[in-house]
Protein backbone atom coordinates (compact mmCIF):
# COMPACT_ATOMS: atom_id res chain seq x y z
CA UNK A 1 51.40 255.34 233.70
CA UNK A 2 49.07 258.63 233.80
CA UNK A 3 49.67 261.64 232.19
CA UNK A 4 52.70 263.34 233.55
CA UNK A 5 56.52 263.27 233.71
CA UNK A 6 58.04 260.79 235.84
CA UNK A 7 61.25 258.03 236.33
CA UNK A 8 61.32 254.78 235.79
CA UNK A 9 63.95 252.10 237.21
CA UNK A 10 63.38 248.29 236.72
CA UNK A 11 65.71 245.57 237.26
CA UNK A 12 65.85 241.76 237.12
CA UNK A 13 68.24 239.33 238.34
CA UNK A 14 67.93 235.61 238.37
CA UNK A 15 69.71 232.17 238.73
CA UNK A 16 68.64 228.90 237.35
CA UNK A 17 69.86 225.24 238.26
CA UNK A 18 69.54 221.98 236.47
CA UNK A 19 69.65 219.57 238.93
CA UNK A 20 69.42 216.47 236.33
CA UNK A 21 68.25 215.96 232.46
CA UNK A 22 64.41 216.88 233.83
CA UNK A 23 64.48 218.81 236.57
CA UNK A 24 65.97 222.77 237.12
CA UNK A 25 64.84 225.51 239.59
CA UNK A 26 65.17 229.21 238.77
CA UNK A 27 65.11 231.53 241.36
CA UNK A 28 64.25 235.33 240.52
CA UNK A 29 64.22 238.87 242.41
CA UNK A 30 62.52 241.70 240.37
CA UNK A 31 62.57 245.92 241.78
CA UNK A 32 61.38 248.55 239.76
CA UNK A 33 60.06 252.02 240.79
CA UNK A 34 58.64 255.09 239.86
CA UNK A 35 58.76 258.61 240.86
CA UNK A 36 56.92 261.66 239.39
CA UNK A 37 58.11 265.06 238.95
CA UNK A 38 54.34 266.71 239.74
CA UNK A 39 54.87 266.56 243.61
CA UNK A 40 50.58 266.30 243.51
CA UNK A 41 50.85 263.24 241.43
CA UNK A 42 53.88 261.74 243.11
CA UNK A 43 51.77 262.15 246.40
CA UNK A 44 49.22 259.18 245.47
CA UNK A 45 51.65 257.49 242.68
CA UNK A 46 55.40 257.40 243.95
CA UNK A 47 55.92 253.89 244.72
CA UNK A 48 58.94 250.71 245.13
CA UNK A 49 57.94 247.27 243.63
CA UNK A 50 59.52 243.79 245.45
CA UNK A 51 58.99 240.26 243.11
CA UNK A 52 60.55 237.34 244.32
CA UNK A 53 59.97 234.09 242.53
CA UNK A 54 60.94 230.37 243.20
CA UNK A 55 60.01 228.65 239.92
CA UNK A 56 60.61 224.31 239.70
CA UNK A 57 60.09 222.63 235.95
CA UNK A 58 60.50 219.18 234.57
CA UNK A 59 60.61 218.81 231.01
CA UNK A 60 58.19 215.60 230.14
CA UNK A 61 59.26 215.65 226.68
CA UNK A 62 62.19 217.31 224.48
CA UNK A 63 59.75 220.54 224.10
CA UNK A 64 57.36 220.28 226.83
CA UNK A 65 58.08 221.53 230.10
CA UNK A 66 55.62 221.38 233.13
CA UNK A 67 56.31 224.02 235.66
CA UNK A 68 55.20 225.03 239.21
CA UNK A 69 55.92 228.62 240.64
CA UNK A 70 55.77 231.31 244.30
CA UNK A 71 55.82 234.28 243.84
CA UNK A 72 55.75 237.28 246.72
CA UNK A 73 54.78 240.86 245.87
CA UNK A 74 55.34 243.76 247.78
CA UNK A 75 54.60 247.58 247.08
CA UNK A 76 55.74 250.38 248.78
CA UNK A 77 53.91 253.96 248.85
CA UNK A 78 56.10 256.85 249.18
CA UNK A 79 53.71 258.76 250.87
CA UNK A 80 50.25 257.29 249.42
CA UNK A 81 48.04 254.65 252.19
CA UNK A 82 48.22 252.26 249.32
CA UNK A 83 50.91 249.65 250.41
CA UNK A 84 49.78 245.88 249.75
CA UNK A 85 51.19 242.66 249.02
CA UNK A 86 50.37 239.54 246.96
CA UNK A 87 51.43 235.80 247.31
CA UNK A 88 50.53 233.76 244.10
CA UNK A 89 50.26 229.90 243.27
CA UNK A 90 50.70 229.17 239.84
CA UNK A 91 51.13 226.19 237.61
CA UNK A 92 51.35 226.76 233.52
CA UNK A 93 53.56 224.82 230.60
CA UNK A 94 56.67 226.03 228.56
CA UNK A 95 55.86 224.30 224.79
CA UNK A 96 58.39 225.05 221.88
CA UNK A 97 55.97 223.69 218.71
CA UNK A 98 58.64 224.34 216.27
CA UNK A 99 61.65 225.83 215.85
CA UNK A 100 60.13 229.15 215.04
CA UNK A 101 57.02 229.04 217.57
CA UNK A 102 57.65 228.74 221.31
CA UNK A 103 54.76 229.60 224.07
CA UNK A 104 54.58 229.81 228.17
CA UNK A 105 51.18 229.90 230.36
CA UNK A 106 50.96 230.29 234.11
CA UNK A 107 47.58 230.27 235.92
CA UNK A 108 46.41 230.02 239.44
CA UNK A 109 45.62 231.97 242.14
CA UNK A 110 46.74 235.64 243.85
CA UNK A 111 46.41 236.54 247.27
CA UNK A 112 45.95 240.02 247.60
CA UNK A 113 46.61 241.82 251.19
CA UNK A 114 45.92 245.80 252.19
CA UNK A 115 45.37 247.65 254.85
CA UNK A 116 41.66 248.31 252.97
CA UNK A 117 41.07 244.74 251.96
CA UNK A 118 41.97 241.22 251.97
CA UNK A 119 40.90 239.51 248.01
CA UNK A 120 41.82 236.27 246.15
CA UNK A 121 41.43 236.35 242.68
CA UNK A 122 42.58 233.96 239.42
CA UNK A 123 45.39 234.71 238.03
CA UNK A 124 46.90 234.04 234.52
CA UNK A 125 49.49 234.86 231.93
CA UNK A 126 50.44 233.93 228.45
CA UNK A 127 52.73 234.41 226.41
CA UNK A 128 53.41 233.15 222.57
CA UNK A 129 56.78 233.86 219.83
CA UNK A 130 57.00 233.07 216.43
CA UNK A 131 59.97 234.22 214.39
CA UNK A 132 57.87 234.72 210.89
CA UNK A 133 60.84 234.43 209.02
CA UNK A 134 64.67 234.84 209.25
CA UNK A 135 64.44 238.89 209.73
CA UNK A 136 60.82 239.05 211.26
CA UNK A 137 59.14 238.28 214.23
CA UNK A 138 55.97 238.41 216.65
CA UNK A 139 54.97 238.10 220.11
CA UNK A 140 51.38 238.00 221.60
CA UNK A 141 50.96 237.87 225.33
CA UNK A 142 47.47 237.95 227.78
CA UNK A 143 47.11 238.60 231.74
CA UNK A 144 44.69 239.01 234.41
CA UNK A 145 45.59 239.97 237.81
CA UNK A 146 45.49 243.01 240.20
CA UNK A 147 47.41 245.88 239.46
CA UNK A 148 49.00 247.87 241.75
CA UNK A 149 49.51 251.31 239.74
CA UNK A 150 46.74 254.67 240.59
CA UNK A 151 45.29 253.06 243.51
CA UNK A 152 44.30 256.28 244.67
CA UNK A 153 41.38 256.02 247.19
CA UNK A 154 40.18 252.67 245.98
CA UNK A 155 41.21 249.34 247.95
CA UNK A 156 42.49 247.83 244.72
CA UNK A 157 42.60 247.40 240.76
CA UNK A 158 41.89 244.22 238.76
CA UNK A 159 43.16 244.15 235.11
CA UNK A 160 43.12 242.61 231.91
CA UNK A 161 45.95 243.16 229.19
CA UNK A 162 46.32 241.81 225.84
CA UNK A 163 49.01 243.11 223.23
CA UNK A 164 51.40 242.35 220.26
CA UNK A 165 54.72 243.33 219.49
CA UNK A 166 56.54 242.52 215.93
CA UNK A 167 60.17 243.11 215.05
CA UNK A 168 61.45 243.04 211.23
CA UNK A 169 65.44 243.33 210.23
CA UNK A 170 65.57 245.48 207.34
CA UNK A 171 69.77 245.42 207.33
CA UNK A 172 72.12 244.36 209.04
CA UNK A 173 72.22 248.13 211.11
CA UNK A 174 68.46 248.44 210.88
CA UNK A 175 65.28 247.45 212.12
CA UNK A 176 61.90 248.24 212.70
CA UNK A 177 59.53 247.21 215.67
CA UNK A 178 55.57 248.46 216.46
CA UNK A 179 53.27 247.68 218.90
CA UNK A 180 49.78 247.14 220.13
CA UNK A 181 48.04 246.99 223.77
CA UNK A 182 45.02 247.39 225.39
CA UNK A 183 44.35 246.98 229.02
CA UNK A 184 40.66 247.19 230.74
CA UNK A 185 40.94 247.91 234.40
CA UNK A 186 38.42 247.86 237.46
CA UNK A 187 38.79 249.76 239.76
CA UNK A 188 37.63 248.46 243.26
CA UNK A 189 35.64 251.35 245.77
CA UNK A 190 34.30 251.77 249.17
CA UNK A 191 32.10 253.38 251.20
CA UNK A 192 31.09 256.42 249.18
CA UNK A 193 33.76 256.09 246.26
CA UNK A 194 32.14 254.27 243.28
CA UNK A 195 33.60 251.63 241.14
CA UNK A 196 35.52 252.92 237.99
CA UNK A 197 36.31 250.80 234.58
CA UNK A 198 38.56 251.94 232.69
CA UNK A 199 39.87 251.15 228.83
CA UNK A 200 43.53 251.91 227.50
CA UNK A 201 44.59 251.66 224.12
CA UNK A 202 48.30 252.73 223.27
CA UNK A 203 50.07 251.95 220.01
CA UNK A 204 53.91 252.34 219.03
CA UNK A 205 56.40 252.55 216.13
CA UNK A 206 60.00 252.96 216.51
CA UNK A 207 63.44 251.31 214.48
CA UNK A 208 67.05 251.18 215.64
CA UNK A 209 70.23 251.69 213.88
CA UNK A 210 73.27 250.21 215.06
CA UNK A 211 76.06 251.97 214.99
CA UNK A 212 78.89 249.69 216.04
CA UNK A 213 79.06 246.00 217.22
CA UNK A 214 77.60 246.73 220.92
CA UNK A 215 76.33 250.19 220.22
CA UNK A 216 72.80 250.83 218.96
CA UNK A 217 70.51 254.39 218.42
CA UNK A 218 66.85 253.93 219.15
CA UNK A 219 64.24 256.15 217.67
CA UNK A 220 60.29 255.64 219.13
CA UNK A 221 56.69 256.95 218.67
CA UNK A 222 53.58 256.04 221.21
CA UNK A 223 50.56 256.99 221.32
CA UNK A 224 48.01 256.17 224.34
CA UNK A 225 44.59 256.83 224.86
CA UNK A 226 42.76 256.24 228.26
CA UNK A 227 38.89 256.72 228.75
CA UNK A 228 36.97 256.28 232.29
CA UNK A 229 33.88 256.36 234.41
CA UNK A 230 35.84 259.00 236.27
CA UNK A 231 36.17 262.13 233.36
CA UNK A 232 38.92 263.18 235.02
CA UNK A 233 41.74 260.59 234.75
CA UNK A 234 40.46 260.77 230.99
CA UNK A 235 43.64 261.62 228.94
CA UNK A 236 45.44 260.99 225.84
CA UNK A 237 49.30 261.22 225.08
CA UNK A 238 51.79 261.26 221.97
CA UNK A 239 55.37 260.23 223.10
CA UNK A 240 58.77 260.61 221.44
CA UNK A 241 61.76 259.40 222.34
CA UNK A 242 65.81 258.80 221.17
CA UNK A 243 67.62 256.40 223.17
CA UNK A 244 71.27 254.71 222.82
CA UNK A 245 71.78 251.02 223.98
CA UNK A 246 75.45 249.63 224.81
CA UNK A 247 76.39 245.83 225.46
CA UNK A 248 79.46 244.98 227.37
């Protein structure tokens, strides 16, 4: 997200079905939204996000699954000429190597639909965890797909992220987690607006404490930096924030 203040909402619900040894279906509906507080931000930015997903697998061995998945995207524009939706077709593999080391890829095509332009484009997304030891891990994870954040006046935004995230259990009550992701963007124009690349590099640091059983304090540092064709969307931010989670 760009420089400014703003809410954030996501949620995620889904079911899953094994309808023998091999075969399950999981069905999944994701919604998440934003809203900014700068009204001349929230103009072009203020927007409601619709996934649904109808994913099939068969496991061909003990820890290799094949899998086939729809999904539908919708975005919403609160006031922004921006709307669009996506249909993809994917097919990827669910692999557990070990005990510690488990991996998922997807890859195939999106469908992308706006009142500016009409685009297919690859699609792809991987994702790989390995528990380094009893009290550490790591997760690395790569996509490429359109985007569907700062659309502004351009009829749409192709991206590439890669990151890391590692987690280490110092106690019992505390541990430590830090981050690292970069993202290159294009940003597709028309007529007289020009093409714009963009790079984004943010790193962050953070640890929890838990207090009780269900009850944990979260403490976190970010930093992002974002450099463009376009000098003005240029920016860099430090973040901190102090959370509390609760399990019921």
């Amino acid at each position: 997200s760009r420089n400014g203040q703003y809410f954030y909402g996501y949620n995620n619900f889904a079911v899953s079905y094994a309808w023998s040894e091999r075969f399950s279906t999981t069905s999944s509906y994701t919604v998440d939204g934003i809203k900014y507080e700068d009204s001349d931000i929230g103009d072009a930015e203020d927007r409601m996000s619709h996934l649904l997903s109808q994913q099939f697998s068969w496991a061909w061995t003990k820890t290799l699954k094949l899998v086939g998945e729809y999904r539908f995207r919708t975005v919403s524009y609160r006031r922004a000429d921006s709307d669009f939706t996506s249909h993809f077709v994917l097919a990827g593999v669910d692999k557990a190597w070990s005990e510690r080391t488990t991996g998922s890829f997807r890859g195939g095509a999106e469908f992308y639909s706006s009142k500016r332009t009409d685009k297919t484009a690859p699609y792809a997304e991987v994702s790989i965890n390995h528990a380094t030891s009893e009290k550490s891990s790591v997760q690395l994870f790569a996509s490429a797909g359109f985007d569907g954040s700062e659309l502004g006046s351009y009829d749409s935004r192709y991206s590439y992220r890669v990151g890391a995230n590692g987690n280490y259990q110092v106690t019992k009550r505390l541990s430590l987690n830090s981050g690292l992701n970069y993202a290159y963007s294009v940003f597709d124009g028309s007529g007289s607006t020009a093409d714009v690349h963009e790079h984004e590099l943010s790193a962050n640091a953070g640890l929890g404490y838990r207090l009780w059983d269900n009850v944990t304090m979260d403490a976190n540092y970010s930093y992002t930096i974002l450099a463009s064709d376009d000098n003005q969307r240029d920016y860099d931010r430090n973040r901190i924030s102090l959370g509390i989670n609760a399990s019921f």
